[in-house]
N, C-alpha and C. Protein backbone atom coordinates (compact mmCIF):
# COMPACT_ATOMS: atom_id res chain seq x y z
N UNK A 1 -33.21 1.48 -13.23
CA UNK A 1 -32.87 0.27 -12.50
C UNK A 1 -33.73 0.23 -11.24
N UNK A 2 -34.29 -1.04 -10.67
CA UNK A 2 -35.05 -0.97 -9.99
C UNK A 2 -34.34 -1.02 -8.51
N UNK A 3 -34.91 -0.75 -7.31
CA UNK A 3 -34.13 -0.43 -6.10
C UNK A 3 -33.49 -1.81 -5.67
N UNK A 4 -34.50 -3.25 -5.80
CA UNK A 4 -33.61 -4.53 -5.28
C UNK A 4 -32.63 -3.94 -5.80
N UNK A 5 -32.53 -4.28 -7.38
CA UNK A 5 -30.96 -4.18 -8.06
C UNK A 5 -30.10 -3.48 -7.40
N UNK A 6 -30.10 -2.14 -7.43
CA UNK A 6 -29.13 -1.51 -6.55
C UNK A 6 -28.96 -1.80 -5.26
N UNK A 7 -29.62 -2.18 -4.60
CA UNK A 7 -29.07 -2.60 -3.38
C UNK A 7 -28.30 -3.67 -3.48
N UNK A 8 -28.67 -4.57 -4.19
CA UNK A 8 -27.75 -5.99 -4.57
C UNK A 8 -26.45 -5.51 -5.08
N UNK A 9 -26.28 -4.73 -6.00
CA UNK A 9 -25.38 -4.29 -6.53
C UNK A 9 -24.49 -3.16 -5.53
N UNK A 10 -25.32 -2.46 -4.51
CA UNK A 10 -24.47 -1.53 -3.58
C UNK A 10 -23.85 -2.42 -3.04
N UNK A 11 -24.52 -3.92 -2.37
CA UNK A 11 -24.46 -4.14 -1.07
C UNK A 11 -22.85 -5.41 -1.45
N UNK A 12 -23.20 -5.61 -3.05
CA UNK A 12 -22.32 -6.45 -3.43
C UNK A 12 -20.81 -5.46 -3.87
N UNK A 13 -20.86 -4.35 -3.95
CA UNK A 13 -19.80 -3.28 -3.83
C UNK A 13 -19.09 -2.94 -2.43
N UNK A 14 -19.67 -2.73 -1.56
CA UNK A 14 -19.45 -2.84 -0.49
C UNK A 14 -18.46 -3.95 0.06
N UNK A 15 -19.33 -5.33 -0.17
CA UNK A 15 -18.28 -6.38 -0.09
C UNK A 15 -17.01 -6.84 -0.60
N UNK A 16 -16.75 -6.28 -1.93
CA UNK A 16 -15.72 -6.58 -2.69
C UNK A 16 -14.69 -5.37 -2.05
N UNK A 17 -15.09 -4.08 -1.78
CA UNK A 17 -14.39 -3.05 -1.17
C UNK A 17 -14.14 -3.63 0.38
N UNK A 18 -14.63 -4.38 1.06
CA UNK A 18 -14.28 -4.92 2.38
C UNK A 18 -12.91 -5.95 1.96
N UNK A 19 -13.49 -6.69 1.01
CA UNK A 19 -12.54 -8.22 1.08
C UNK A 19 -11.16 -7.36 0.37
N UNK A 20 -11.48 -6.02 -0.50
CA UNK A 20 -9.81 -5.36 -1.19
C UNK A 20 -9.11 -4.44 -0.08
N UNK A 21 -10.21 -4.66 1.43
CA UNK A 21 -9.46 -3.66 2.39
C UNK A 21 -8.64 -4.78 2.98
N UNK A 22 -9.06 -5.77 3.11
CA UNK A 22 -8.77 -7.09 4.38
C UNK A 22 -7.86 -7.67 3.26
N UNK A 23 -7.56 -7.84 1.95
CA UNK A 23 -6.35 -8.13 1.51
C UNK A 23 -5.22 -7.35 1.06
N UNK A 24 -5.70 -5.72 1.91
CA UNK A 24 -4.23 -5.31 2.23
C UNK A 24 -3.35 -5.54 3.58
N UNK A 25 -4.11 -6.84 4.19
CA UNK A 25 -3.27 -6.85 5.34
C UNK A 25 -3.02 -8.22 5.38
N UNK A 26 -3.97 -9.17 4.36
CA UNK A 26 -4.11 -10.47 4.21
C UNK A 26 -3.42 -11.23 3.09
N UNK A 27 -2.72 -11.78 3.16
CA UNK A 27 -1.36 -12.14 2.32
C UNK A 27 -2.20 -13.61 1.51
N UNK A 28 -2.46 -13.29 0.45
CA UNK A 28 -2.80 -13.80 -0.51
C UNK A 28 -4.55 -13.02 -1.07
N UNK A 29 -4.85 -12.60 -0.36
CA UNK A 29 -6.13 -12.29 -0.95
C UNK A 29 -6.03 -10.88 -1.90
N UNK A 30 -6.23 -11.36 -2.71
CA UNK A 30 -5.82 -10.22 -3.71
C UNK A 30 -6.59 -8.29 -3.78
N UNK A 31 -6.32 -7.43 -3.64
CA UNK A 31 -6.70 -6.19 -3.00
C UNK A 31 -7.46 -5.61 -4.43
N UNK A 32 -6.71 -5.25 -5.69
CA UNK A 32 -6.93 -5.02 -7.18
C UNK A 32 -8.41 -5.51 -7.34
N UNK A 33 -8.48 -6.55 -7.58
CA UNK A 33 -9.73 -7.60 -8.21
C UNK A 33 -10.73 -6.91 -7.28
N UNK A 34 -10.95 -6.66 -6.10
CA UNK A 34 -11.79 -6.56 -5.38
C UNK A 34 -12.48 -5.12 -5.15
N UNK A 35 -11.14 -4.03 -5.74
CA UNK A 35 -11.16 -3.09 -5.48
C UNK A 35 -12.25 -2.59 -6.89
N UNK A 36 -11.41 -3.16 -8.06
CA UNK A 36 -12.30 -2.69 -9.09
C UNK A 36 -13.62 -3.61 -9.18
N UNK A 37 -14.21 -4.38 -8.74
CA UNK A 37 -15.64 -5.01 -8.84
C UNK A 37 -16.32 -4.00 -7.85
N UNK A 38 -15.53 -3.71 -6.71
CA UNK A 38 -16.77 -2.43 -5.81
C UNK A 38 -16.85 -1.20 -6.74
N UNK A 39 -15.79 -0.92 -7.88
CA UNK A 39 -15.80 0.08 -8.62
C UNK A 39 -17.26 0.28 -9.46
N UNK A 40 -17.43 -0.93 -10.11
CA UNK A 40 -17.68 -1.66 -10.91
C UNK A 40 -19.03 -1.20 -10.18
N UNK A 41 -19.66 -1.65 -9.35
CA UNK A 41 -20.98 -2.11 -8.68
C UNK A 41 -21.51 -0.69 -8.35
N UNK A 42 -20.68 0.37 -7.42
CA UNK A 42 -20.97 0.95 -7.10
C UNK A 42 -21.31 2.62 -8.54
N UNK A 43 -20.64 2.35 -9.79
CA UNK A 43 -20.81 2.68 -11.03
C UNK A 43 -22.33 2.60 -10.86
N UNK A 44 -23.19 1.61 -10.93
CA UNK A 44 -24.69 1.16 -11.38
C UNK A 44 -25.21 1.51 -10.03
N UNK A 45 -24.81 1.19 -8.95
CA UNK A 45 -25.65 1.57 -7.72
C UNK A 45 -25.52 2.73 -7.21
N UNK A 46 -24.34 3.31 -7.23
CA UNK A 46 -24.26 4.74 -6.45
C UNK A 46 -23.45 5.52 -7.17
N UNK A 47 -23.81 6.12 -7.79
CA UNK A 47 -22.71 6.83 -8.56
C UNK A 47 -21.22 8.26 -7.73
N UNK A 48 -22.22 8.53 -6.51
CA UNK A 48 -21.87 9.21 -5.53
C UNK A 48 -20.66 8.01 -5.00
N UNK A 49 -20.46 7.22 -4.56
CA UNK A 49 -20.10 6.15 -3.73
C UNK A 49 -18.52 6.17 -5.01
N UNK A 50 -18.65 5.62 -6.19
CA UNK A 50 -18.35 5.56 -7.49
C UNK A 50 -17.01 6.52 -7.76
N UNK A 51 -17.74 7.67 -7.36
CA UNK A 51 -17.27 8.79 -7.45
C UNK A 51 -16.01 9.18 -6.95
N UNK A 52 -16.40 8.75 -5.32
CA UNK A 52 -15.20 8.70 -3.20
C UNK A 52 -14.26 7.75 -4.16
N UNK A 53 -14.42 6.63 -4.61
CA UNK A 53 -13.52 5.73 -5.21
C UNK A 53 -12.50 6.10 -6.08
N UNK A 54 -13.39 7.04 -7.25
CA UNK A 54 -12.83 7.34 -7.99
C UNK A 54 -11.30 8.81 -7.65
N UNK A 55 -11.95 9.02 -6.58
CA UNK A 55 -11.35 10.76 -5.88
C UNK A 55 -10.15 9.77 -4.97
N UNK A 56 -10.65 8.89 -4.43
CA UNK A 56 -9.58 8.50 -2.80
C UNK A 56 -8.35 8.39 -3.23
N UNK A 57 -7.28 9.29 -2.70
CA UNK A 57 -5.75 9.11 -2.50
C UNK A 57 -5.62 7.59 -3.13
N UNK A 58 -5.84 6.78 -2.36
CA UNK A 58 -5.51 5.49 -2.10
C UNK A 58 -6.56 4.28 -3.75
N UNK A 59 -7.37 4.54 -3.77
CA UNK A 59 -7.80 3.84 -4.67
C UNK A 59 -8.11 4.46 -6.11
N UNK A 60 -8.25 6.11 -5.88
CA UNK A 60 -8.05 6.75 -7.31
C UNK A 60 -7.47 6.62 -8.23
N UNK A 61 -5.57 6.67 -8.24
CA UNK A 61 -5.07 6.33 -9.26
C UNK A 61 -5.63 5.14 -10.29
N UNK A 62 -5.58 4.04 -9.34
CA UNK A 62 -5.63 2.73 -9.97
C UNK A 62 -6.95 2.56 -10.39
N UNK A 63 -8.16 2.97 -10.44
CA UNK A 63 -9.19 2.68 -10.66
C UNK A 63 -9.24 3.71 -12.05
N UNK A 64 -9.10 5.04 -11.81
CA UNK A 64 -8.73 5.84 -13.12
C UNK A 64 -8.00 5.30 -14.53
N UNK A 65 -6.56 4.45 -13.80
CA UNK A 65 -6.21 4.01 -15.13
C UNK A 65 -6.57 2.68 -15.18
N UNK A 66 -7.19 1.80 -14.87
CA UNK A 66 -8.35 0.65 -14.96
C UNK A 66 -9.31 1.01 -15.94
N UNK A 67 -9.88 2.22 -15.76
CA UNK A 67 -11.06 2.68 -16.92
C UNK A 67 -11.06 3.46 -17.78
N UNK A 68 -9.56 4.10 -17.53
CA UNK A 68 -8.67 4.47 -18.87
C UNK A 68 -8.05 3.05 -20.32
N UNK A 69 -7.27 2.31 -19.03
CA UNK A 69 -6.86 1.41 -20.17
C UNK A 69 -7.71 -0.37 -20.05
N UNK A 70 -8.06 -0.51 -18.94
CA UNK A 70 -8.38 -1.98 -18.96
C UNK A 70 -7.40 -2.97 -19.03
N UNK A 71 -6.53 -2.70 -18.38
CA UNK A 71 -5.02 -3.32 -18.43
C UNK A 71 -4.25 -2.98 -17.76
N UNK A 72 -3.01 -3.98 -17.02
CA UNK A 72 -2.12 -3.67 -16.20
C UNK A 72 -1.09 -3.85 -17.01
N UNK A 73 -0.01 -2.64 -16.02
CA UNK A 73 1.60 -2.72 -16.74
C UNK A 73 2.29 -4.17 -16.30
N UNK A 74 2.79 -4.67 -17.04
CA UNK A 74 4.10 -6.08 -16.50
C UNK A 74 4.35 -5.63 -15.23
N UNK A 75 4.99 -4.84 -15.06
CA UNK A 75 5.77 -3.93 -13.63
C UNK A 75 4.57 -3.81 -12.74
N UNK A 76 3.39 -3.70 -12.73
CA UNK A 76 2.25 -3.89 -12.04
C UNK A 76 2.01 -5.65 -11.65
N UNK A 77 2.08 -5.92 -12.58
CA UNK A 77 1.65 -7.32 -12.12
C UNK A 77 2.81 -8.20 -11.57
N UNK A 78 3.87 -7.82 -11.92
CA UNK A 78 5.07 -8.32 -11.07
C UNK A 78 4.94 -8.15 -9.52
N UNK A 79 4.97 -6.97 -9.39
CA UNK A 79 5.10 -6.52 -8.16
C UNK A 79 3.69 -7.28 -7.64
N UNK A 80 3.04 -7.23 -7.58
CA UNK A 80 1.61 -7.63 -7.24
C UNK A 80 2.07 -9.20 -6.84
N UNK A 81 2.65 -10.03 -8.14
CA UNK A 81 2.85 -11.60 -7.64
C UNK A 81 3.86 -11.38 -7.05
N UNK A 82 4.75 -10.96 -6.97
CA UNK A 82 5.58 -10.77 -6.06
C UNK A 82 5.49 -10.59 -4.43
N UNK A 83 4.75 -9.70 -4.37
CA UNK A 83 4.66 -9.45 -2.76
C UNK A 83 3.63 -10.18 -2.24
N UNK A 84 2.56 -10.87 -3.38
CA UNK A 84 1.82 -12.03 -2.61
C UNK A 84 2.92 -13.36 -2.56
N UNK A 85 4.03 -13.59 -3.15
CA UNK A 85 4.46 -14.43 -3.16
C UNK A 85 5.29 -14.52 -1.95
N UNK A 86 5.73 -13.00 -2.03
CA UNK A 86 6.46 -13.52 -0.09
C UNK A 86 5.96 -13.70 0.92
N UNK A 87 4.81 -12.50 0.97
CA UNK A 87 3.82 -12.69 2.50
C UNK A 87 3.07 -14.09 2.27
N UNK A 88 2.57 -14.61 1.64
CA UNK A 88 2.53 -15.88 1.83
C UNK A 88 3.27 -16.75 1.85
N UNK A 89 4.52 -16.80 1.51
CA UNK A 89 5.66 -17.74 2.00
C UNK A 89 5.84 -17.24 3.57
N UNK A 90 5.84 -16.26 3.57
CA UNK A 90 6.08 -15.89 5.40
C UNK A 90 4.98 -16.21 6.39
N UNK A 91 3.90 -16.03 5.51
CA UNK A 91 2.30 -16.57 6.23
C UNK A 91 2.86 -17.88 6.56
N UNK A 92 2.71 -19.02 5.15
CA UNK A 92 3.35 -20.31 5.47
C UNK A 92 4.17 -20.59 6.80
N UNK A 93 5.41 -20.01 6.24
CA UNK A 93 6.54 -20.87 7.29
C UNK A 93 5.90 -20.32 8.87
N UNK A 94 5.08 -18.96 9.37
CA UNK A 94 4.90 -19.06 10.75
C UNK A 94 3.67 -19.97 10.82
N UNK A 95 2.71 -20.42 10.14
CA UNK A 95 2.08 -21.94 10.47
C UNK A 95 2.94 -23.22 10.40
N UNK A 96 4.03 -23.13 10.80
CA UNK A 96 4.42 -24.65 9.89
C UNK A 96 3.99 -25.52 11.36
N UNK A 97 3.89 -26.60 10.73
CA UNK A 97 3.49 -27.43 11.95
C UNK A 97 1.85 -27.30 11.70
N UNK A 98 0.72 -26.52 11.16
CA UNK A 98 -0.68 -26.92 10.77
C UNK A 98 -0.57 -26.77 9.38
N UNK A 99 -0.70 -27.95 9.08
CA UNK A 99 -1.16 -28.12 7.44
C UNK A 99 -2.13 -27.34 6.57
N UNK A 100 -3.52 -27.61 7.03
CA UNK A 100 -4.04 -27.23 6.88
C UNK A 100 -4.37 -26.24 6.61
N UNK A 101 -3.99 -24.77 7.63
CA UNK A 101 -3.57 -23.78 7.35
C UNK A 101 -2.93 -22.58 6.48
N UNK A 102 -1.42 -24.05 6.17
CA UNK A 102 -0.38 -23.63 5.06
C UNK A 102 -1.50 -24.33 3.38
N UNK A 103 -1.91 -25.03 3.49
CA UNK A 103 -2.88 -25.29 2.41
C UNK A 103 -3.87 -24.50 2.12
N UNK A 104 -4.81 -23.80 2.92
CA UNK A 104 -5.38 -22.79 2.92
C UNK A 104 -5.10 -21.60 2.25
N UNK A 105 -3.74 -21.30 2.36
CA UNK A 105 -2.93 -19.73 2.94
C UNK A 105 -2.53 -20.07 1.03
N UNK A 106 -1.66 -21.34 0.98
CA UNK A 106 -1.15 -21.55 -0.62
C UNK A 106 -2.25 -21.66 -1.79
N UNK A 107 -3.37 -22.29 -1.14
CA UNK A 107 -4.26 -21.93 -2.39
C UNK A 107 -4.71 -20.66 -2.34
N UNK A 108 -4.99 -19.79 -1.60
CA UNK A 108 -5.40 -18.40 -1.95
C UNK A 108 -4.51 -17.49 -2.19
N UNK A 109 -3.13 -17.88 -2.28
CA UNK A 109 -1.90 -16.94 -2.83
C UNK A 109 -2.13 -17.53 -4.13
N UNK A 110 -2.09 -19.04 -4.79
CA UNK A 110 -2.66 -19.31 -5.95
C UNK A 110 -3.72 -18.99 -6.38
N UNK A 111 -4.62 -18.74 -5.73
CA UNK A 111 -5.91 -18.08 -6.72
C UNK A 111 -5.63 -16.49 -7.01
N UNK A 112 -5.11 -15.52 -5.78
CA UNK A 112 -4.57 -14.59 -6.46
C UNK A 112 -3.75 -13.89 -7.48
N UNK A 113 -2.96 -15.27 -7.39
CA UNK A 113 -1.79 -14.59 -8.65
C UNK A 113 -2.68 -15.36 -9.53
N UNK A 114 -3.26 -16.07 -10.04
CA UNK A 114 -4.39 -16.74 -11.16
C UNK A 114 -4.83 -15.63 -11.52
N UNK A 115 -5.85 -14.62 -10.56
CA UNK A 115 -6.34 -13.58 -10.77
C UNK A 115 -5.94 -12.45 -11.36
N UNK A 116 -4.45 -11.63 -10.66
CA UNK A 116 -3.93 -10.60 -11.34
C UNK A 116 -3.58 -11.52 -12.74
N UNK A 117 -2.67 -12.62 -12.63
CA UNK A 117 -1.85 -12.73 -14.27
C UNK A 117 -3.21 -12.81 -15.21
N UNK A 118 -4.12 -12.91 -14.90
CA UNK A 118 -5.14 -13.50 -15.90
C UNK A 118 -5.84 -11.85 -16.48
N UNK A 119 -5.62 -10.53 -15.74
CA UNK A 119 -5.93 -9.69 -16.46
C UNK A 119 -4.95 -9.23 -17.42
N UNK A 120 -5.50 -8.18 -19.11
CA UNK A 120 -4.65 -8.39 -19.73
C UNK A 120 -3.44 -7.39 -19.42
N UNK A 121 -2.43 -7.71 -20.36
CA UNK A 121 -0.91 -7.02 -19.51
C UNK A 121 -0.19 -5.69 -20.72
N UNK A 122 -0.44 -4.47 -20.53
CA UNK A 122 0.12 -3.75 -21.68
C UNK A 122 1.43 -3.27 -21.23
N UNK A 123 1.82 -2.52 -22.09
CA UNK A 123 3.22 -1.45 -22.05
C UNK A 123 3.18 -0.65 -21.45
N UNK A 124 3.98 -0.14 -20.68
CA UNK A 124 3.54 0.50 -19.82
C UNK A 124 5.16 1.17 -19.11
């Protein structure tokens, strides 16, 4: 692979690992999706990098059984729409009074749960 590529591909790992850090504090942006595309990227660009991911307390498990099964448990994806479903109802109601905002905040709790339900769902 030639070096652009990997850098495109590091630099685009990197980012998806930023936006799955900033939607563990950001109520609708989904953390999963983001976490496994830096997986994903950093696989072809850094295998070292790949690796920290694969090892970290925090993102190991889930990335392990991601490339074990390619599928989430029901009980995974519940919980997942679930707790985007409250922190963004709670996001909501402390904007009330800017629209805009609460429109903002509701379509990206809708694109997240779009996101998790749309991967496939096993037994688990």
């Amino acid at each position: 692979m030639s070096a652009p590529v990997r850098w495109l591909l590091w630099t685009a790992g990197s980012l998806s690992l930023l936006l799955g850090l900033i939607g563990v504090v950001l109520p609708g942006l989904p953390t999963t999706p983001f976490v496994l595309l830096a997986a994903a990227c950093y696989a072809r660009a850094s295998p070292r990098l790949h690796t920290w991911l694969l090892n970290h307390r925090l993102t190991g498990p889930m990335l392990r059984d991601w490339e074990t099964h390619r599928s989430l448990t029901r009980r995974t994806k519940t919980v997942a729409v679930v707790s985007m479903l409250l922190m963004v109802s709670i996001s909501i109601w402390s904007f009330r009074g800017r629209l805009v905002l609460q429109l903002v905040l509701l379509a990206l709790g809708l694109i997240g749960a779009w996101v998790v339900l749309r991967i496939p769902t096993r037994r688990g």
